[in-house]
Each structure stands twice: as C-alpha cells, then as structure tokens.
Protein backbone atom coordinates (compact mmCIF):
# COMPACT_ATOMS: atom_id res chain seq x y z
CA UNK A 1 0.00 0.00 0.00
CA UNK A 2 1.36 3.54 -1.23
CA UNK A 3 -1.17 4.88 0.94
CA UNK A 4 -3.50 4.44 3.95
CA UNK A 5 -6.43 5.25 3.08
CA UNK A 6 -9.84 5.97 5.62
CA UNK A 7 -13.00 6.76 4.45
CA UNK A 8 -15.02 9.36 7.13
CA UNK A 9 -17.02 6.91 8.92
CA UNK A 10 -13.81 5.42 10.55
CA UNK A 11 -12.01 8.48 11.72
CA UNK A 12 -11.94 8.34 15.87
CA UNK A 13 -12.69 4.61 15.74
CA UNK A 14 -10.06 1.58 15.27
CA UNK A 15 -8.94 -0.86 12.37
CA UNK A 16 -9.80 -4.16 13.27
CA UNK A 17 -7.07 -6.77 14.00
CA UNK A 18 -7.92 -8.70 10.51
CA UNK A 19 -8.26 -5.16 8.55
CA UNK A 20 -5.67 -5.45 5.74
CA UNK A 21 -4.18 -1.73 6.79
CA UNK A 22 -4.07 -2.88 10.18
CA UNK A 23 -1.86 -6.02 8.86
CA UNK A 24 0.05 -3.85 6.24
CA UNK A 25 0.98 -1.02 8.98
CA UNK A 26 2.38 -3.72 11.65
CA UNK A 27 3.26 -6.63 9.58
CA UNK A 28 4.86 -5.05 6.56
CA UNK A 29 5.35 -1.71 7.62
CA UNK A 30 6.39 -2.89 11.31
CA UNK A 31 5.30 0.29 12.58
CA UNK A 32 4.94 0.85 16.41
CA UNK A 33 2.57 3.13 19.09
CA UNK A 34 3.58 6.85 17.83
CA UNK A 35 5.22 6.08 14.03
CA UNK A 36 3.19 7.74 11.28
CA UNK A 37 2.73 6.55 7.89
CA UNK A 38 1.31 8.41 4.48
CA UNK A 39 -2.31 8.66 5.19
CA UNK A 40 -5.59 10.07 3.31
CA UNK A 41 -9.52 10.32 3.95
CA UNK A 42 -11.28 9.03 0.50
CA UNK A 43 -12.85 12.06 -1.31
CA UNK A 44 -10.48 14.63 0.51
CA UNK A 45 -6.97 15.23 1.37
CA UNK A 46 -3.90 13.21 1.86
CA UNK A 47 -1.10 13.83 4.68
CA UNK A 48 -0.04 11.82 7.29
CA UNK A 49 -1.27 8.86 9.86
CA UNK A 50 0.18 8.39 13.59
CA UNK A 51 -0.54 5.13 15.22
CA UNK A 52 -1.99 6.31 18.49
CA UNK A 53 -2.59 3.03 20.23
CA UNK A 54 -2.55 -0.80 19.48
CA UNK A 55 -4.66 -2.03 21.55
CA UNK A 56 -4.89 -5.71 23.47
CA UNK A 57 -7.15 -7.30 20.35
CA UNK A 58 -4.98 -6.29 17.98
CA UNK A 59 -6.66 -3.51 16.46
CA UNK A 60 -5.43 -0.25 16.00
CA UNK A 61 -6.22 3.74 16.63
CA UNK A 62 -4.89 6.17 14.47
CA UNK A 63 -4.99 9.62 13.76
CA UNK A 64 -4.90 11.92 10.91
CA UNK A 65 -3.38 15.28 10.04
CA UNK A 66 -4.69 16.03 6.29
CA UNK A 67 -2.97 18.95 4.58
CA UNK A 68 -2.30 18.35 0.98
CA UNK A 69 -4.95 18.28 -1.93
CA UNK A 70 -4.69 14.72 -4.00
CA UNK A 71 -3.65 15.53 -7.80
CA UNK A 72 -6.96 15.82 -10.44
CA UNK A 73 -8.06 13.31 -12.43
CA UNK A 74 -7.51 13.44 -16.13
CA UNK A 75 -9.96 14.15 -18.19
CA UNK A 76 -10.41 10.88 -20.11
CA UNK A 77 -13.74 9.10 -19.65
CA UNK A 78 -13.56 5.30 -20.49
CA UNK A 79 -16.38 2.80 -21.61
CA UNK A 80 -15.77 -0.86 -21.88
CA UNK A 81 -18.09 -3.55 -22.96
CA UNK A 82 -18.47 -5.99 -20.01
CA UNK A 83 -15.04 -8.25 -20.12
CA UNK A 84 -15.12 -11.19 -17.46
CA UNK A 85 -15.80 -10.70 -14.35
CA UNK A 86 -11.97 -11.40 -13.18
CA UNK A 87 -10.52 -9.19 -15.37
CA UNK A 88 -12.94 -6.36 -14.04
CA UNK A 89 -11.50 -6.52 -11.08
CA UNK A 90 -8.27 -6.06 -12.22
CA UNK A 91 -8.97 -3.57 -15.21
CA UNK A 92 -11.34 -0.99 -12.71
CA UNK A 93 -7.81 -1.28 -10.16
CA UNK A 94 -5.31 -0.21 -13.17
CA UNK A 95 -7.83 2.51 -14.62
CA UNK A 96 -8.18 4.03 -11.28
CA UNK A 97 -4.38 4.03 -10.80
CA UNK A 98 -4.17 5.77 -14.12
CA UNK A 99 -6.02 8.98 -12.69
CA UNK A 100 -9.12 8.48 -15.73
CA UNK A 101 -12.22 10.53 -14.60
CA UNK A 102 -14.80 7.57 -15.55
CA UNK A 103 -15.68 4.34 -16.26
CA UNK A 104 -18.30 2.96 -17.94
CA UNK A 105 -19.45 -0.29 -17.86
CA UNK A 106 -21.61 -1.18 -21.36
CA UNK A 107 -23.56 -4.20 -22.25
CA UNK A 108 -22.45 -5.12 -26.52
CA UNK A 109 -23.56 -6.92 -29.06
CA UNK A 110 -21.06 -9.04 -29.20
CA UNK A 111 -20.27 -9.66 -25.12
CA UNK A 112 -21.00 -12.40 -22.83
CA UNK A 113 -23.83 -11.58 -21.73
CA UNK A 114 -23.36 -13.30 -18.40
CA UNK A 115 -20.73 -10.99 -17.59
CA UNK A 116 -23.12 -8.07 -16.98
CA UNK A 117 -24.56 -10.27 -13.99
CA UNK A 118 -20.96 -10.21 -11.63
CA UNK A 119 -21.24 -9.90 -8.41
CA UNK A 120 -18.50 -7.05 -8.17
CA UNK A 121 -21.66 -4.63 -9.12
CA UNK A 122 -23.46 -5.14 -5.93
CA UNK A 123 -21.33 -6.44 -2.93
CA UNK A 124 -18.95 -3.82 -3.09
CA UNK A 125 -16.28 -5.18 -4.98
CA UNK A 126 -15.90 -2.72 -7.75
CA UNK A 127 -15.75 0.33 -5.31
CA UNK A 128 -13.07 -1.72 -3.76
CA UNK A 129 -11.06 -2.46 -6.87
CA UNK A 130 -11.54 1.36 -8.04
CA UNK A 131 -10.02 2.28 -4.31
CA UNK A 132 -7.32 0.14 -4.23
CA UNK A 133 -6.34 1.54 -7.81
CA UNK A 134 -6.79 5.06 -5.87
CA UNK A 135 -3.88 3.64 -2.96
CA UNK A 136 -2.03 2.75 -5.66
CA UNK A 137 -1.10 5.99 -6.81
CA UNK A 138 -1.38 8.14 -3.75
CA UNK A 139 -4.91 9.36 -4.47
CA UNK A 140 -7.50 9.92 -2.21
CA UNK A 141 -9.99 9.96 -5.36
CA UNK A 142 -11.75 7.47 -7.08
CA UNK A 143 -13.48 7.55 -11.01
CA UNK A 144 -17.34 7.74 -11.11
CA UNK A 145 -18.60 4.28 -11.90
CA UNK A 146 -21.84 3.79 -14.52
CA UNK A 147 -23.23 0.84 -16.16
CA UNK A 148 -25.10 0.93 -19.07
CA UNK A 149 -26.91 -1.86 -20.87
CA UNK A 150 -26.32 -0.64 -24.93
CA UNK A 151 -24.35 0.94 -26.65
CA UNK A 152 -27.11 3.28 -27.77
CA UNK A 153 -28.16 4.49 -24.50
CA UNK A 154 -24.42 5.59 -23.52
CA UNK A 155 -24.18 7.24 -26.75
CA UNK A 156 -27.70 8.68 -26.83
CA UNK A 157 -27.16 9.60 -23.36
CA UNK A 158 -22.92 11.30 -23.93
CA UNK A 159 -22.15 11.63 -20.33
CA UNK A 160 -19.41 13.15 -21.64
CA UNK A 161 -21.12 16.19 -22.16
CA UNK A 162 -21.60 19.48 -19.92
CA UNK A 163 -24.83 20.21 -18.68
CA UNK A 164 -24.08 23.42 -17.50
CA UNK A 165 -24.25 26.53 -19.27
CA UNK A 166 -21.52 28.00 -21.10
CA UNK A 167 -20.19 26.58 -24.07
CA UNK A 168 -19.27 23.05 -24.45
CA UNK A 169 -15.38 21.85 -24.53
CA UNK A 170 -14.11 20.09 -27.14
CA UNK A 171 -14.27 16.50 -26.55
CA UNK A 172 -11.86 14.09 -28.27
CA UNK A 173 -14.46 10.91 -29.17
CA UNK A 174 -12.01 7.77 -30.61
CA UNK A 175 -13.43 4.06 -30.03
CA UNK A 176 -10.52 1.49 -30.59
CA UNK A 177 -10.46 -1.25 -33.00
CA UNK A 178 -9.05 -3.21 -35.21
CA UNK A 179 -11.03 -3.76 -37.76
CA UNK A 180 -10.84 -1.63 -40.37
CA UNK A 181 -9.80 1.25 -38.48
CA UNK A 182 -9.57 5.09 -39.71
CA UNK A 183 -6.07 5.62 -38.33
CA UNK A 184 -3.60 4.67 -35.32
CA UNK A 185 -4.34 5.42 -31.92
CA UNK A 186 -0.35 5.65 -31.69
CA UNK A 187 -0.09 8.12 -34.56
CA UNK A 188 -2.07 11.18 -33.47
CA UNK A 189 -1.37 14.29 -33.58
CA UNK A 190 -0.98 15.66 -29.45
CA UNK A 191 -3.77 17.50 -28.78
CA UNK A 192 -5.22 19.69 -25.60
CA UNK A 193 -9.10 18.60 -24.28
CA UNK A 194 -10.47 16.13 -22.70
CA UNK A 195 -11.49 12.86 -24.24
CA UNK A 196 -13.73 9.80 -24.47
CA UNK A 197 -12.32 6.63 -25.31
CA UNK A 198 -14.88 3.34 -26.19
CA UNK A 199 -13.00 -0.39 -25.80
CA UNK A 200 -15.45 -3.25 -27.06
CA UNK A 201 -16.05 -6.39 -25.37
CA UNK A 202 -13.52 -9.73 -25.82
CA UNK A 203 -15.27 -10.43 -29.33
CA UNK A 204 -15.06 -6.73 -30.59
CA UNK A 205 -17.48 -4.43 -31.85
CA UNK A 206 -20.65 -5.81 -34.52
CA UNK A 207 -21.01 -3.84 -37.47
CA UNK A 208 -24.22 -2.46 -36.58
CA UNK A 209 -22.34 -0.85 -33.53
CA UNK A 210 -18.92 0.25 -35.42
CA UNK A 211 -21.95 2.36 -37.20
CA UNK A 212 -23.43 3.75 -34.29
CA UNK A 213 -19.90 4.65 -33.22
CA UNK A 214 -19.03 6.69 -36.20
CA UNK A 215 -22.63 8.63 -36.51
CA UNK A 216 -21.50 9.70 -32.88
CA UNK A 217 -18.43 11.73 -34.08
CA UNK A 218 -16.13 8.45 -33.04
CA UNK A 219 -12.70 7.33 -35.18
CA UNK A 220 -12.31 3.80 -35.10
CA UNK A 221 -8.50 3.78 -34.74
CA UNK A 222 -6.37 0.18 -34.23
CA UNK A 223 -4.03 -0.68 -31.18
CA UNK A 224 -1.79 -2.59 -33.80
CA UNK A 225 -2.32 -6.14 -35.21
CA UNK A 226 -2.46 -7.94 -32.79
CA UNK A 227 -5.49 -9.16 -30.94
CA UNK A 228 -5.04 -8.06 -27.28
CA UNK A 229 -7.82 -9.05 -24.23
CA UNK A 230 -9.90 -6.68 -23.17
CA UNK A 231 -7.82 -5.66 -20.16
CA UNK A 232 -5.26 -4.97 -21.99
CA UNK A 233 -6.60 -2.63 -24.80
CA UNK A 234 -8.19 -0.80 -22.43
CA UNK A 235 -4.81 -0.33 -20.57
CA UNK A 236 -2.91 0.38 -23.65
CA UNK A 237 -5.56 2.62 -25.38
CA UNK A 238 -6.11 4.85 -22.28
CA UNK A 239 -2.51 6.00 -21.81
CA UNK A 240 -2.29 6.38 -25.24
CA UNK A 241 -4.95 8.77 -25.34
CA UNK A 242 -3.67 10.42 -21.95
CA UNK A 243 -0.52 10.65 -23.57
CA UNK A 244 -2.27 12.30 -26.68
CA UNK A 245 -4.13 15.15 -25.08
CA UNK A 246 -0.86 16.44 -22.90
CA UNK A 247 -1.88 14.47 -19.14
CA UNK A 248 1.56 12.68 -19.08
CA UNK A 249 3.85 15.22 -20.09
C-alpha cells in the first residue's frame, strides 16, 4: 500500500485486527505506538497517519493530520463492454491508478452476456477495486462508476457532455479497433481537451455498432495487429490517449 487510506465513517474509531491496513501497517510496515505513515480520507486530502494506540485485540487507533490536496483526475472518460468478471477486477484497479475521470461499464452486441450479472456490481467489490487503484497511486480519489446496458443508451445519453451553461469543450471521441480502423491510436497528432475513449467487449465491436460509433463523431482507430484481451486494450488505449491530449507530459 502507497497509501492508507480511511474513508469518514472510521475516523476516531479503530482498524480491526484482521483489517488489511491494520496487517500492512504492523506486519509489513512494522510500525509501532507513535510512528506515522502516508495517510488520506477518500474524497479529501492526503497527509499523514500516527498510530496512536494498538490495543490488546490487535486492532489499532490512528490519527490523521490532512494537509495536501490529491492531484486531479484526467480528463479521459472510459467505456468498456463488459469483459469477465476477473478481469474487471483487475482492469477498474489499473484505470483508477491511471487517474481516468470515468468508467463505464456497457452491455455489446457481441459480449457475454453473463458478464453483466458479476457480483462485483453489488457487494462492493468494484468500489473496492476502483479504491485500491486510488492507494495505488497516492490518491485519495476514485473515477465515477456507470453501467449501461447498450451501446445506444451511452451514446444517446454522452455523459461526456456538460450540462451546465456555457459553451461546451471540445471533446476528443475515438473508439478502438481493429477492424478496419480510420487511423492509429499511436499516430495522433498531441492535442489539448479532454477525451472519451470506447473499448469493445472480448469479441469486438458488430457492425451495426462500429456504425453507431461513427454517426457519434467516433474514429475507429487500431491498437496494432495484434489481438489483445480486453484488459489490456483498455490499458494500452487509455494511456495512449492520456498521452495524446498532454496528461503525461
């Protein structure tokens, strides 16, 4: 863990015995009664942790001074059609750790459609896999998480877009795939405003949806030849695209 990280229902009370920060801070950390350690409250600040007590069960009280802001999240928005359910886990972690702004989750032509029914959705797990993404990289923050059931509703829908007033940013649409594509996600030209990036399913886009995609203002562009998983498109194709607008520079 890069980071300790309590949400605001826990502050005062104490980590249980069996709480993996608990085990990280005395096990792995060996830390003792008055050491602090890199600390953060999810949603707000990050600082530092001192280990106040550790008391006869084996669980611990610590307290928090909170003092610097955790970085912003880059404005990339991802959508992925469902992938299985293990490599959700993993893929919500590594987007998280990446600093993206959004995820969402879309139901395709083409995809299982089993996936959609993972238990990660409802007992918590995503959240968990989006914060432990978040410790990863020293953030207190964590990407919005939607789920949508087609393609047509996200796109019909563009959460993407402002609904405030003012006039509307540029937004950088590009769905990736392989199939042929309109250009190379590797090949654009850099660019400075936020983006959306679309990553189909294991099995790829259908025609009808490559469609959709393109009436929407979306370039197809390819990752390469090579037929990646799902995971690792989406991996590849985000910090491609963060690299593209200016976030890693």
């Amino acid at each position: 863990m890069n980071l300790i990280l309590f949400e605001e229902h826990e502050l005062g009370r104490t980590l249980p015995r069996r709480d993996e920060r608990t085990v990280h801070l005395l096990k792995v950390l060996h830390k003792k009664p008055g050491d602090t350690f890199d600390a953060g409250l999810l949603g707000g600040q990050r600082g530092a942790g001192t280990i106040e007590k550790i008391n006869l069960d084996g669980s611990l009280l610590c307290s928090l001074r909170l003092f610097e802001d955790a970085p912003p999240r880059y404005p990339l928005r991802v959508a992925v059609g469902f992938p299985r359910p293990i490599q959700l886990r993993r893929l919500l972690r590594d987007l998280s750790s990446l600093g993206i702004c959004a995820v969402d989750l879309i139901g395709t032509e083409l995809g299982d459609k089993n996936y959609r029914d993972t238990n990660l959705l409802s007992d918590g797990g995503a959240r968990a896999a989006l914060i432990e993404g978040a410790v990863q990289s020293r953030d207190t923050t964590i990407p919005d998480l939607a789920v949508w059931p087609r393609l047509e509703d996200w796109l019909g829908e563009q959460p993407w877009e402002s609904r405030g007033r003012g006039l509307r940013p540029l937004v950088f649409l590009a769905a990736a795939d392989n199939i042929r594509p309109e250009g190379s996600l590797a090949r654009l030209s850099p660019m400075r405003r936020k983006a959306v990036l679309a990553v189909g399913p294991e099995r790829g886009w259908s025609d009808r949806e490559r469609d959709l995609l393109e009436k929407s203002g979306f370039l197809r562009l390819s990752l390469g030849e090579r037929a990646l998983r799902t995971e690792t498109a989406c991996i590849a194709a985000a910090v491609l695209v963060l690299e593209k607008i200016g976030e890693l520079g």
